[in-house]
PDB file of N, CA and C in Angstrom:
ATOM      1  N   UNK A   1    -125.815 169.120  13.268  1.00  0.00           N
ATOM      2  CA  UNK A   1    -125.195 168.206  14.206  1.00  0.00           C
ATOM      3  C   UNK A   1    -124.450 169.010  15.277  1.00  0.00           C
ATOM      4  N   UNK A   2    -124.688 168.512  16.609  1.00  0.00           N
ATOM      5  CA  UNK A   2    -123.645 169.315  17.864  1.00  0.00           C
ATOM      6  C   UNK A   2    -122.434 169.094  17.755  1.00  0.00           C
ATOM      7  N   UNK A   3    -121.814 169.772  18.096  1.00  0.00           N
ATOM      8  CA  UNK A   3    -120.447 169.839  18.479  1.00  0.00           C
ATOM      9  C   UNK A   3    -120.269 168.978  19.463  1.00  0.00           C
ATOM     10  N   UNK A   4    -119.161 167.626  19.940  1.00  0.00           N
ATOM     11  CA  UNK A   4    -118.819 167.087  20.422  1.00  0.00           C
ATOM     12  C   UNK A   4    -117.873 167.511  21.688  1.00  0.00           C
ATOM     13  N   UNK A   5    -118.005 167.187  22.517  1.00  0.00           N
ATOM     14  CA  UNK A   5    -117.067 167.633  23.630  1.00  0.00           C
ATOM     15  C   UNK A   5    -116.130 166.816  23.630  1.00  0.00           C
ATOM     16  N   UNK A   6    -114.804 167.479  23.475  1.00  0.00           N
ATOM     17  CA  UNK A   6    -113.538 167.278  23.920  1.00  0.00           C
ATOM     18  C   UNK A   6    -112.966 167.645  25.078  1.00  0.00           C
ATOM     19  N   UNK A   7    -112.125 166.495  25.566  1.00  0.00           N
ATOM     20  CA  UNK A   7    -111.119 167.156  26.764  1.00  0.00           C
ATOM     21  C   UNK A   7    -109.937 166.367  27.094  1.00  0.00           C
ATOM     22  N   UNK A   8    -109.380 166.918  27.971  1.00  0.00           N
ATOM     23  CA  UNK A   8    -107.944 166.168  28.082  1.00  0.00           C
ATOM     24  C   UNK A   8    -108.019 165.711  29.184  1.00  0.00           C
ATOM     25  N   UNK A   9    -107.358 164.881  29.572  1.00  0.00           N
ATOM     26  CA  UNK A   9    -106.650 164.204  30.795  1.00  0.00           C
ATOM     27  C   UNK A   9    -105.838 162.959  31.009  1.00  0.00           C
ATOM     28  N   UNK A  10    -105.013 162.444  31.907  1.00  0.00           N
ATOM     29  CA  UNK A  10    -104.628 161.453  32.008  1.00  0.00           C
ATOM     30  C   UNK A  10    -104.855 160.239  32.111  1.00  0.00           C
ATOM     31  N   UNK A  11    -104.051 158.803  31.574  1.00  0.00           N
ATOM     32  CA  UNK A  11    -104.440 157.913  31.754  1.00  0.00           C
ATOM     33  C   UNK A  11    -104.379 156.961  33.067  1.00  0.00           C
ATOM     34  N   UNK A  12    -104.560 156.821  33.890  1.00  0.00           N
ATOM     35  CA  UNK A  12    -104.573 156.048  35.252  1.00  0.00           C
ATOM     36  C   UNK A  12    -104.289 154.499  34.905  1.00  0.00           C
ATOM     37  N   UNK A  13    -105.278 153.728  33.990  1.00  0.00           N
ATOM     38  CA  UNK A  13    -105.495 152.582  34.018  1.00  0.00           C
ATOM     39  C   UNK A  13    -105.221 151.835  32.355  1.00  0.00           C
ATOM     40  N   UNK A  14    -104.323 151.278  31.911  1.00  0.00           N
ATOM     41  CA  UNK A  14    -105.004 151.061  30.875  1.00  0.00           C
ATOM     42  C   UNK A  14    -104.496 149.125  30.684  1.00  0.00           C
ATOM     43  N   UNK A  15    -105.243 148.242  31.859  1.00  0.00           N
ATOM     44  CA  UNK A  15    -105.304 146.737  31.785  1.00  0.00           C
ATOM     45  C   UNK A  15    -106.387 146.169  30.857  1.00  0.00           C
ATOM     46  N   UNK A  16    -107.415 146.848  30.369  1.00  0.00           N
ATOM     47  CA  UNK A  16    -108.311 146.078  30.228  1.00  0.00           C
ATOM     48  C   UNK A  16    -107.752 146.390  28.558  1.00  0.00           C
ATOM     49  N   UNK A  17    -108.596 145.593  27.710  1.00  0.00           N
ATOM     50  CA  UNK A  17    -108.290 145.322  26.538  1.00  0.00           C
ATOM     51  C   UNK A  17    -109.057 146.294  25.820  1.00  0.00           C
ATOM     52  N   UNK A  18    -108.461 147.262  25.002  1.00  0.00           N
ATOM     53  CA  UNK A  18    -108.806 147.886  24.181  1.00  0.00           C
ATOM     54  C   UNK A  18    -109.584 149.547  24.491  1.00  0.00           C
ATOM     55  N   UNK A  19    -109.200 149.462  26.177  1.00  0.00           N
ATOM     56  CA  UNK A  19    -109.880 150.613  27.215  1.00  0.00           C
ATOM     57  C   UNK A  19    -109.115 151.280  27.939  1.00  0.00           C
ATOM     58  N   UNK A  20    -109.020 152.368  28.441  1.00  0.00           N
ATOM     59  CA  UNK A  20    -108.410 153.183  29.075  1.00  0.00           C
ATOM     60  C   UNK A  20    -109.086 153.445  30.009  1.00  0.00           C
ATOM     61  N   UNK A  21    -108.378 154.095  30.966  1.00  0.00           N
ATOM     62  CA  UNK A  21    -109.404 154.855  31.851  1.00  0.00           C
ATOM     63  C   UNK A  21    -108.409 156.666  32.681  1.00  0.00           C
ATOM     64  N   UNK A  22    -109.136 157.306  32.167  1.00  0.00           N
ATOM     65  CA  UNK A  22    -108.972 158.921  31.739  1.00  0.00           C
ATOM     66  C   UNK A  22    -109.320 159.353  33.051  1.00  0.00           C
ATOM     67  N   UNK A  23    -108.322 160.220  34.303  1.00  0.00           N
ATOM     68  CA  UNK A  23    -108.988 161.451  34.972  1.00  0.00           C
ATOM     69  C   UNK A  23    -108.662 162.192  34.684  1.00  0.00           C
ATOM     70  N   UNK A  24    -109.549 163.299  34.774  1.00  0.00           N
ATOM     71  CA  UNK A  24    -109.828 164.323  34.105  1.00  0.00           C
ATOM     72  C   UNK A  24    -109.992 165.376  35.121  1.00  0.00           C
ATOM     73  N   UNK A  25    -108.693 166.174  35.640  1.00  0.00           N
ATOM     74  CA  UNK A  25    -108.790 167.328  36.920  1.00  0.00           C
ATOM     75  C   UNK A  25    -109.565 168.233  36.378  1.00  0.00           C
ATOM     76  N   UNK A  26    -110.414 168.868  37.627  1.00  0.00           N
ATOM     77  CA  UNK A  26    -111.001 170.085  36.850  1.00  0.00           C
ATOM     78  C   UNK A  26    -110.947 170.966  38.460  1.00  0.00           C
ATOM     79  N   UNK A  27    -110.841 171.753  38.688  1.00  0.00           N
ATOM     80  CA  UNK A  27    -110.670 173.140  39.495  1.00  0.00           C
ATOM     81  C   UNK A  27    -111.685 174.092  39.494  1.00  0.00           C
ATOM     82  N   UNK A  28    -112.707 174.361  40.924  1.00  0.00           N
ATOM     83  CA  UNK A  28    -113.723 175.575  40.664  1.00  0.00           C
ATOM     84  C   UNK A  28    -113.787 175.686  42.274  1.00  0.00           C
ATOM     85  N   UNK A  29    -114.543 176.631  42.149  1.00  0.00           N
ATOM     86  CA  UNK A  29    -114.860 177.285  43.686  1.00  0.00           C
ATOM     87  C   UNK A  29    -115.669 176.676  44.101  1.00  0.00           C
ATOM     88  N   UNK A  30    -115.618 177.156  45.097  1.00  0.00           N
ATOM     89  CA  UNK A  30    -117.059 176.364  46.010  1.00  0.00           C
ATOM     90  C   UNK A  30    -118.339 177.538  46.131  1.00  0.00           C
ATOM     91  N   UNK A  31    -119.232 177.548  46.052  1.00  0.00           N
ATOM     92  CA  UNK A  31    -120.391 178.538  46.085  1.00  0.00           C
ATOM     93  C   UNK A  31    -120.677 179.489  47.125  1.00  0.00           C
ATOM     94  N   UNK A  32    -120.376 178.737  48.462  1.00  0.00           N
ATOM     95  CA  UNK A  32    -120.417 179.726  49.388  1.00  0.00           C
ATOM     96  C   UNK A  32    -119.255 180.612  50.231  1.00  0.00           C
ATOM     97  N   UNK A  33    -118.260 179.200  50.000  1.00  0.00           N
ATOM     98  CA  UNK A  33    -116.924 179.510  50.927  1.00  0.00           C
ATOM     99  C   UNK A  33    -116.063 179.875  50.246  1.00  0.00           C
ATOM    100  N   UNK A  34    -116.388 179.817  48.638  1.00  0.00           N
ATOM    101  CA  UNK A  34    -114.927 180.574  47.483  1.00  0.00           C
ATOM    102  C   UNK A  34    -113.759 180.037  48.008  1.00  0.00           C
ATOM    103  N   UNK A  35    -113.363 178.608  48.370  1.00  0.00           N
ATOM    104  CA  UNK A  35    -112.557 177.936  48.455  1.00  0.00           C
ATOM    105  C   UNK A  35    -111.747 176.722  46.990  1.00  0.00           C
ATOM    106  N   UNK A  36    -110.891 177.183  46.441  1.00  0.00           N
ATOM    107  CA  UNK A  36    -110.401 176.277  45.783  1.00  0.00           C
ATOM    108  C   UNK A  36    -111.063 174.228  45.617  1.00  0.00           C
ATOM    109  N   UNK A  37    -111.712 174.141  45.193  1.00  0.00           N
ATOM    110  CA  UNK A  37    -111.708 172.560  45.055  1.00  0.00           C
ATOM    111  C   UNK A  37    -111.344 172.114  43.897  1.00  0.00           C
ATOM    112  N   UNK A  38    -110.623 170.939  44.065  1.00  0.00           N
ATOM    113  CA  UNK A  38    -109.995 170.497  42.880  1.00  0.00           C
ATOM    114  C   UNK A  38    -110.994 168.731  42.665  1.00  0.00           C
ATOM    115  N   UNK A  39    -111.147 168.874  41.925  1.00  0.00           N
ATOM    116  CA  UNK A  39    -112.419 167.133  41.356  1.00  0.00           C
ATOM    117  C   UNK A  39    -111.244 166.235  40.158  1.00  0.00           C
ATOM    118  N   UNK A  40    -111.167 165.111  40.634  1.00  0.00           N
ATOM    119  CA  UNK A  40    -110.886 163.885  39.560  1.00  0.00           C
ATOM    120  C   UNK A  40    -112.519 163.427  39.534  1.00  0.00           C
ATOM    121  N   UNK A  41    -112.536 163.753  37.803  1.00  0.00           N
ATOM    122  CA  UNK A  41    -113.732 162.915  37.461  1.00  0.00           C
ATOM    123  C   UNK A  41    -112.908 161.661  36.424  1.00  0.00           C
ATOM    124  N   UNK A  42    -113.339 160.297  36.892  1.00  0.00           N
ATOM    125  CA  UNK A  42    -113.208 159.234  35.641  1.00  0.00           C
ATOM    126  C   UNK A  42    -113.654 158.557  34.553  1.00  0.00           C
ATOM    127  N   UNK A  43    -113.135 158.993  33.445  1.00  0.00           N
ATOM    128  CA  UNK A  43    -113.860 157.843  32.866  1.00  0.00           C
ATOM    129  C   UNK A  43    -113.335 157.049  31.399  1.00  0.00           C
ATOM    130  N   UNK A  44    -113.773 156.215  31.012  1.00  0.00           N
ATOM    131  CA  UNK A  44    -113.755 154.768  30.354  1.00  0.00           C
ATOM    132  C   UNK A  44    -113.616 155.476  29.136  1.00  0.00           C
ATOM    133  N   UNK A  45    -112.482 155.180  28.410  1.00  0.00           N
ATOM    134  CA  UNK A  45    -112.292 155.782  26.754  1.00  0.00           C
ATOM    135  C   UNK A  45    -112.286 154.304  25.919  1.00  0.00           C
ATOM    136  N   UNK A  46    -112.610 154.557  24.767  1.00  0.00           N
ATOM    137  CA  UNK A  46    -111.963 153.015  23.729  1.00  0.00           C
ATOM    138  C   UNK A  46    -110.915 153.465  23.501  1.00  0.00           C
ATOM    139  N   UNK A  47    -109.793 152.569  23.139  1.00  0.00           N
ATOM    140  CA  UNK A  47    -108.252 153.219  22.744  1.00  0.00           C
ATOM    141  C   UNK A  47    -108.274 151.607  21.234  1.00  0.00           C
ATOM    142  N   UNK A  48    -108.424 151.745  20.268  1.00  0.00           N
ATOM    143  CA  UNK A  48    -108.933 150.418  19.219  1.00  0.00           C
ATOM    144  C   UNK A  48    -107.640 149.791  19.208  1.00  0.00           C
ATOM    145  N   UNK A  49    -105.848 151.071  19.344  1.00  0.00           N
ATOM    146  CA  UNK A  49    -104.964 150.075  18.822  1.00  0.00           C
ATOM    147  C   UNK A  49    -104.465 149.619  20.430  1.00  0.00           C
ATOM    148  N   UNK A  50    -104.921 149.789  21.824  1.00  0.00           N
ATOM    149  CA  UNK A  50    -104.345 149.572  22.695  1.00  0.00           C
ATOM    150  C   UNK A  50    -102.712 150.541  22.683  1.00  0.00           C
ATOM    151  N   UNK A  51    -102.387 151.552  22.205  1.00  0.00           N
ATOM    152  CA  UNK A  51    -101.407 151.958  22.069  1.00  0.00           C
ATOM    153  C   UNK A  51    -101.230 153.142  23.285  1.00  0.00           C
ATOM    154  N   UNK A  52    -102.129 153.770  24.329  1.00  0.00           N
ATOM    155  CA  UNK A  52    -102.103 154.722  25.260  1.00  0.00           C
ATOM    156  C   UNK A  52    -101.274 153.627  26.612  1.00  0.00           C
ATOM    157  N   UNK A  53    -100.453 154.308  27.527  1.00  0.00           N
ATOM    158  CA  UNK A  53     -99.921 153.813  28.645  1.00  0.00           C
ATOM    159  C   UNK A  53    -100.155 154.285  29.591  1.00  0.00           C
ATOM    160  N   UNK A  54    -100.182 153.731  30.753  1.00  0.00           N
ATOM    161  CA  UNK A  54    -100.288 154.699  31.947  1.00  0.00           C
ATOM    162  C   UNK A  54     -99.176 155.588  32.523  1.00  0.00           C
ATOM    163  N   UNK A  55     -99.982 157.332  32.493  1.00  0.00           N
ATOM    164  CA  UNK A  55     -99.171 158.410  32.305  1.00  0.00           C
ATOM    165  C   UNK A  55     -99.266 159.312  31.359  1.00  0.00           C
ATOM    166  N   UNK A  56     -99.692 158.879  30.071  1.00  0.00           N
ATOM    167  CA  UNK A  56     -99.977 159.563  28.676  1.00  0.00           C
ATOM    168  C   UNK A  56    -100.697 160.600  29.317  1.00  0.00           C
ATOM    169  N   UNK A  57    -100.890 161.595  28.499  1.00  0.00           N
ATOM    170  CA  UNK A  57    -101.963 162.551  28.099  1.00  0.00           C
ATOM    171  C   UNK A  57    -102.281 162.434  27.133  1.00  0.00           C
ATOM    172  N   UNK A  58    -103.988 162.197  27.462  1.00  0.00           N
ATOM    173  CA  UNK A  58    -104.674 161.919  25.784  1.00  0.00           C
ATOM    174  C   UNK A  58    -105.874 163.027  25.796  1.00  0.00           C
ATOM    175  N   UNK A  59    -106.329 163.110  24.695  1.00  0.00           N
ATOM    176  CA  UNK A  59    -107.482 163.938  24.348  1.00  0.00           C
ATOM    177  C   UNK A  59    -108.594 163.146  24.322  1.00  0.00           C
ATOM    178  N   UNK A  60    -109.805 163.370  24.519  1.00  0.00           N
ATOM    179  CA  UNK A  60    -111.181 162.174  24.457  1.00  0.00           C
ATOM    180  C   UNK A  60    -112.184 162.961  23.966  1.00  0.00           C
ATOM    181  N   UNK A  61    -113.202 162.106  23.001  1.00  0.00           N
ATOM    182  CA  UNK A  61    -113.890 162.926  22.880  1.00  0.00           C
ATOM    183  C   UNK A  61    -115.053 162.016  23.117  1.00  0.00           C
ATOM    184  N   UNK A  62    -116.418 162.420  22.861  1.00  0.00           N
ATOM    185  CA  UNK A  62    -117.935 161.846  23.601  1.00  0.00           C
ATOM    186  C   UNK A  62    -118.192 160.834  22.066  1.00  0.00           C
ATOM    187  N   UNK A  63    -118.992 160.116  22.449  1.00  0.00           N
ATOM    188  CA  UNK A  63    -119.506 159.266  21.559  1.00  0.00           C
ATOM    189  C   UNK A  63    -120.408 158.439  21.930  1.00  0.00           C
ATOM    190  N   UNK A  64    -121.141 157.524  20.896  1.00  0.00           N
ATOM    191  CA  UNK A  64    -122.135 156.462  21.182  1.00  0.00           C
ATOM    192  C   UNK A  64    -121.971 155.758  22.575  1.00  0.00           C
ATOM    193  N   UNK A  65    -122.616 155.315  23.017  1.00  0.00           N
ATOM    194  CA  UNK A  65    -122.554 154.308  23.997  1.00  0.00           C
ATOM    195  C   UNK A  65    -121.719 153.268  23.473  1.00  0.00           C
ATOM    196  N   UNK A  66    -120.586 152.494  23.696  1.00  0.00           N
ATOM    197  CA  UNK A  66    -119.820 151.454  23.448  1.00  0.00           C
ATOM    198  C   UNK A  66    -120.115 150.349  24.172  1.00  0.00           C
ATOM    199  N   UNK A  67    -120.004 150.242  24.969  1.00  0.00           N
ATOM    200  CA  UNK A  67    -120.266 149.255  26.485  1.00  0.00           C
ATOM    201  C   UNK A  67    -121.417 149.953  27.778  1.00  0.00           C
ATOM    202  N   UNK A  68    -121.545 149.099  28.741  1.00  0.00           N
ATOM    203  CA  UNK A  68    -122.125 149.895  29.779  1.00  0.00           C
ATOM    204  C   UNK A  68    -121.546 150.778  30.518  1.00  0.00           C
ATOM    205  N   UNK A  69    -120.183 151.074  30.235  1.00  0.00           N
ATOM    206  CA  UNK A  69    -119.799 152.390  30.806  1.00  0.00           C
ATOM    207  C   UNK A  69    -118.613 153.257  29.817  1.00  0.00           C
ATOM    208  N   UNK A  70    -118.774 152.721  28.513  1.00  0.00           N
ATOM    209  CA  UNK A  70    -117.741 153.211  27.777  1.00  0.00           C
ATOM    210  C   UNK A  70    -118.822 154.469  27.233  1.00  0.00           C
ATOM    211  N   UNK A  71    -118.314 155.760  26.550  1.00  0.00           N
ATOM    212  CA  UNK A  71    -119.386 156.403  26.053  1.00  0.00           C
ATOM    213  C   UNK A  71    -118.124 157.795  25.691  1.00  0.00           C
ATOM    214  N   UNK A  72    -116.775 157.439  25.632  1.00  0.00           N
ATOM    215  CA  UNK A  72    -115.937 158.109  24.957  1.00  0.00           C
ATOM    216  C   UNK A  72    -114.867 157.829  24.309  1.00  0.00           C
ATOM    217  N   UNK A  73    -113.988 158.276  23.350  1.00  0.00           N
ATOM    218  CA  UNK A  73    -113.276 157.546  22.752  1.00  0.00           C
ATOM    219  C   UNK A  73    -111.522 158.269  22.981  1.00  0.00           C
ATOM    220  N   UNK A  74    -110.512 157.692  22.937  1.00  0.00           N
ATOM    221  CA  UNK A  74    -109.246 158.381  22.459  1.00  0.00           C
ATOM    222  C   UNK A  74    -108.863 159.055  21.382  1.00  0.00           C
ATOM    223  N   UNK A  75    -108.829 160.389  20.851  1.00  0.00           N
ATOM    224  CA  UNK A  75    -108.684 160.561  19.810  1.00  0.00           C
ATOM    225  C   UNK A  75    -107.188 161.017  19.159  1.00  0.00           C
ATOM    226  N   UNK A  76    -106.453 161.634  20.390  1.00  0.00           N
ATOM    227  CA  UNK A  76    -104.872 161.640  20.059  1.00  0.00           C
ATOM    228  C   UNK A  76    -104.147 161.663  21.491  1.00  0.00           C
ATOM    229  N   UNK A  77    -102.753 161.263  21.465  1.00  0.00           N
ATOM    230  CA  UNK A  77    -102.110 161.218  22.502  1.00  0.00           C
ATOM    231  C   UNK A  77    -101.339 162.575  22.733  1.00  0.00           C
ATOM    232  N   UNK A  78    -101.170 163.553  23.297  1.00  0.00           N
ATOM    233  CA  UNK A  78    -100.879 165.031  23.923  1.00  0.00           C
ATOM    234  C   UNK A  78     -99.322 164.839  23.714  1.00  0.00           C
ATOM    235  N   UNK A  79     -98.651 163.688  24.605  1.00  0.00           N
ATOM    236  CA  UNK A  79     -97.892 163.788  26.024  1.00  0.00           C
ATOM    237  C   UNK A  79     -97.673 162.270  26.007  1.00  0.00           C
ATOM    238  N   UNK A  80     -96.422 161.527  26.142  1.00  0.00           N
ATOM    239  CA  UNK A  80     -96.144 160.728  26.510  1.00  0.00           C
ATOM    240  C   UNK A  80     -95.162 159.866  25.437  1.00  0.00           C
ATOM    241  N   UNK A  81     -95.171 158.809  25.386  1.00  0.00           N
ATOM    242  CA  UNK A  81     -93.985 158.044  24.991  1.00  0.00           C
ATOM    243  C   UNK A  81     -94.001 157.508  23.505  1.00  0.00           C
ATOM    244  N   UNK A  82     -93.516 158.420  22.721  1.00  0.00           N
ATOM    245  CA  UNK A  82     -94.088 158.360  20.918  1.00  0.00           C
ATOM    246  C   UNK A  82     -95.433 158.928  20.863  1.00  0.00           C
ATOM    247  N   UNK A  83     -95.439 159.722  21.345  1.00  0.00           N
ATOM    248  CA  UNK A  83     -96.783 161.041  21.679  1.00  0.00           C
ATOM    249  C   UNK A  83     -97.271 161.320  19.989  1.00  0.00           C
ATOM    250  N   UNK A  84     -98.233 161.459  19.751  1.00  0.00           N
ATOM    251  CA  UNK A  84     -98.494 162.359  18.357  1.00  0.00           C
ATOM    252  C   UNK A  84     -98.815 161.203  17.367  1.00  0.00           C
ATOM    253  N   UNK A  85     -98.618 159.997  17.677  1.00  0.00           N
ATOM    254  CA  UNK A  85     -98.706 159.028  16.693  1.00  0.00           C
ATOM    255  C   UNK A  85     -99.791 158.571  16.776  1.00  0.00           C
ATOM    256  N   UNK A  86    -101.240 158.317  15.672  1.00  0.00           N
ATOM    257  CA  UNK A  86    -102.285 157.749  15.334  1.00  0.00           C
ATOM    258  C   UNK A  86    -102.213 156.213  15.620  1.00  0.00           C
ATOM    259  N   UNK A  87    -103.701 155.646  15.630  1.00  0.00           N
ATOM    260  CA  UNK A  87    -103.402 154.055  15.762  1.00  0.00           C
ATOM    261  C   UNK A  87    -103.454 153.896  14.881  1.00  0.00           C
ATOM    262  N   UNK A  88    -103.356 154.001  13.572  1.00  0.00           N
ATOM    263  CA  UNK A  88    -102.842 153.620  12.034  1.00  0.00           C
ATOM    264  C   UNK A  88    -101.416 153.207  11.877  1.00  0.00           C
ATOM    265  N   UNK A  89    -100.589 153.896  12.243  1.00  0.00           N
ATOM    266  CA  UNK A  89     -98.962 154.010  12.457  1.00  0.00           C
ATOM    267  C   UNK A  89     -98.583 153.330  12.954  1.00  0.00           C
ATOM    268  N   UNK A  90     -97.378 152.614  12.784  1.00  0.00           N
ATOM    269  CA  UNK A  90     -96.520 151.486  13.826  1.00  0.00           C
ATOM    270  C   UNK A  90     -95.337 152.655  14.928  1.00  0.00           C
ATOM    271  N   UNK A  91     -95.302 151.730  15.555  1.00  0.00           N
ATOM    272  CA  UNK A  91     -94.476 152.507  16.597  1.00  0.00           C
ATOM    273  C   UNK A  91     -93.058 151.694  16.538  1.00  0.00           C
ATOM    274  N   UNK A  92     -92.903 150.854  15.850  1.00  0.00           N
ATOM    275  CA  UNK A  92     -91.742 150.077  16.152  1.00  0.00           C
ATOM    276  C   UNK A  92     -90.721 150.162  14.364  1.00  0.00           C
ATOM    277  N   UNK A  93     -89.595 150.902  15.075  1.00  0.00           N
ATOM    278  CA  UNK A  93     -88.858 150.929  13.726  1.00  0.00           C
ATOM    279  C   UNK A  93     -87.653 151.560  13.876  1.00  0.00           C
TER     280      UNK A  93
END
């Protein structure tokens, strides 16, 4: 079995029910002009307990197709407000 790609980035969006939505900066040169470019790529995570906010840093990793544009999931929160806590766990106590 492959190894799954992981990565980090922030959450921008998280209105819709049970979804996030992750950019993900990434930084490289340009080929001819060796100029700094910096890319927001986006995209659509499942989050199952709705527990990520906008601002978090979360980790994502690749998975099945979920929806027509879901195709990664949340797997821990980095960074942010009760950071480190699983969606198993309550946050209120």
């Amino acid at each position: 079995m492959a190894k799954k790609d992981t990565i980090k980035g922030r959450v921008v969006s998280n209105r819709m029910d049970k979804t996030v939505v992750v950019a993900v900066d990434t930084v490289g040169r340009h080929p001819l002009y060796k100029k700094a470019i910096r890319r927001i790529r986006k995209y659509m995570a499942h989050d199952e307990a709705s527990v990520c906010n906008v601002g978090d840093t979360v980790e994502i990793i690749e998975v099945r197709p979920l929806s027509r544009h879901k195709r990664w999931c949340v797997v821990n929160r980095v960074e942010g407000q009760d950071a480190g806590m699983t969606s198993g766990e309550g946050g209120t106590e």
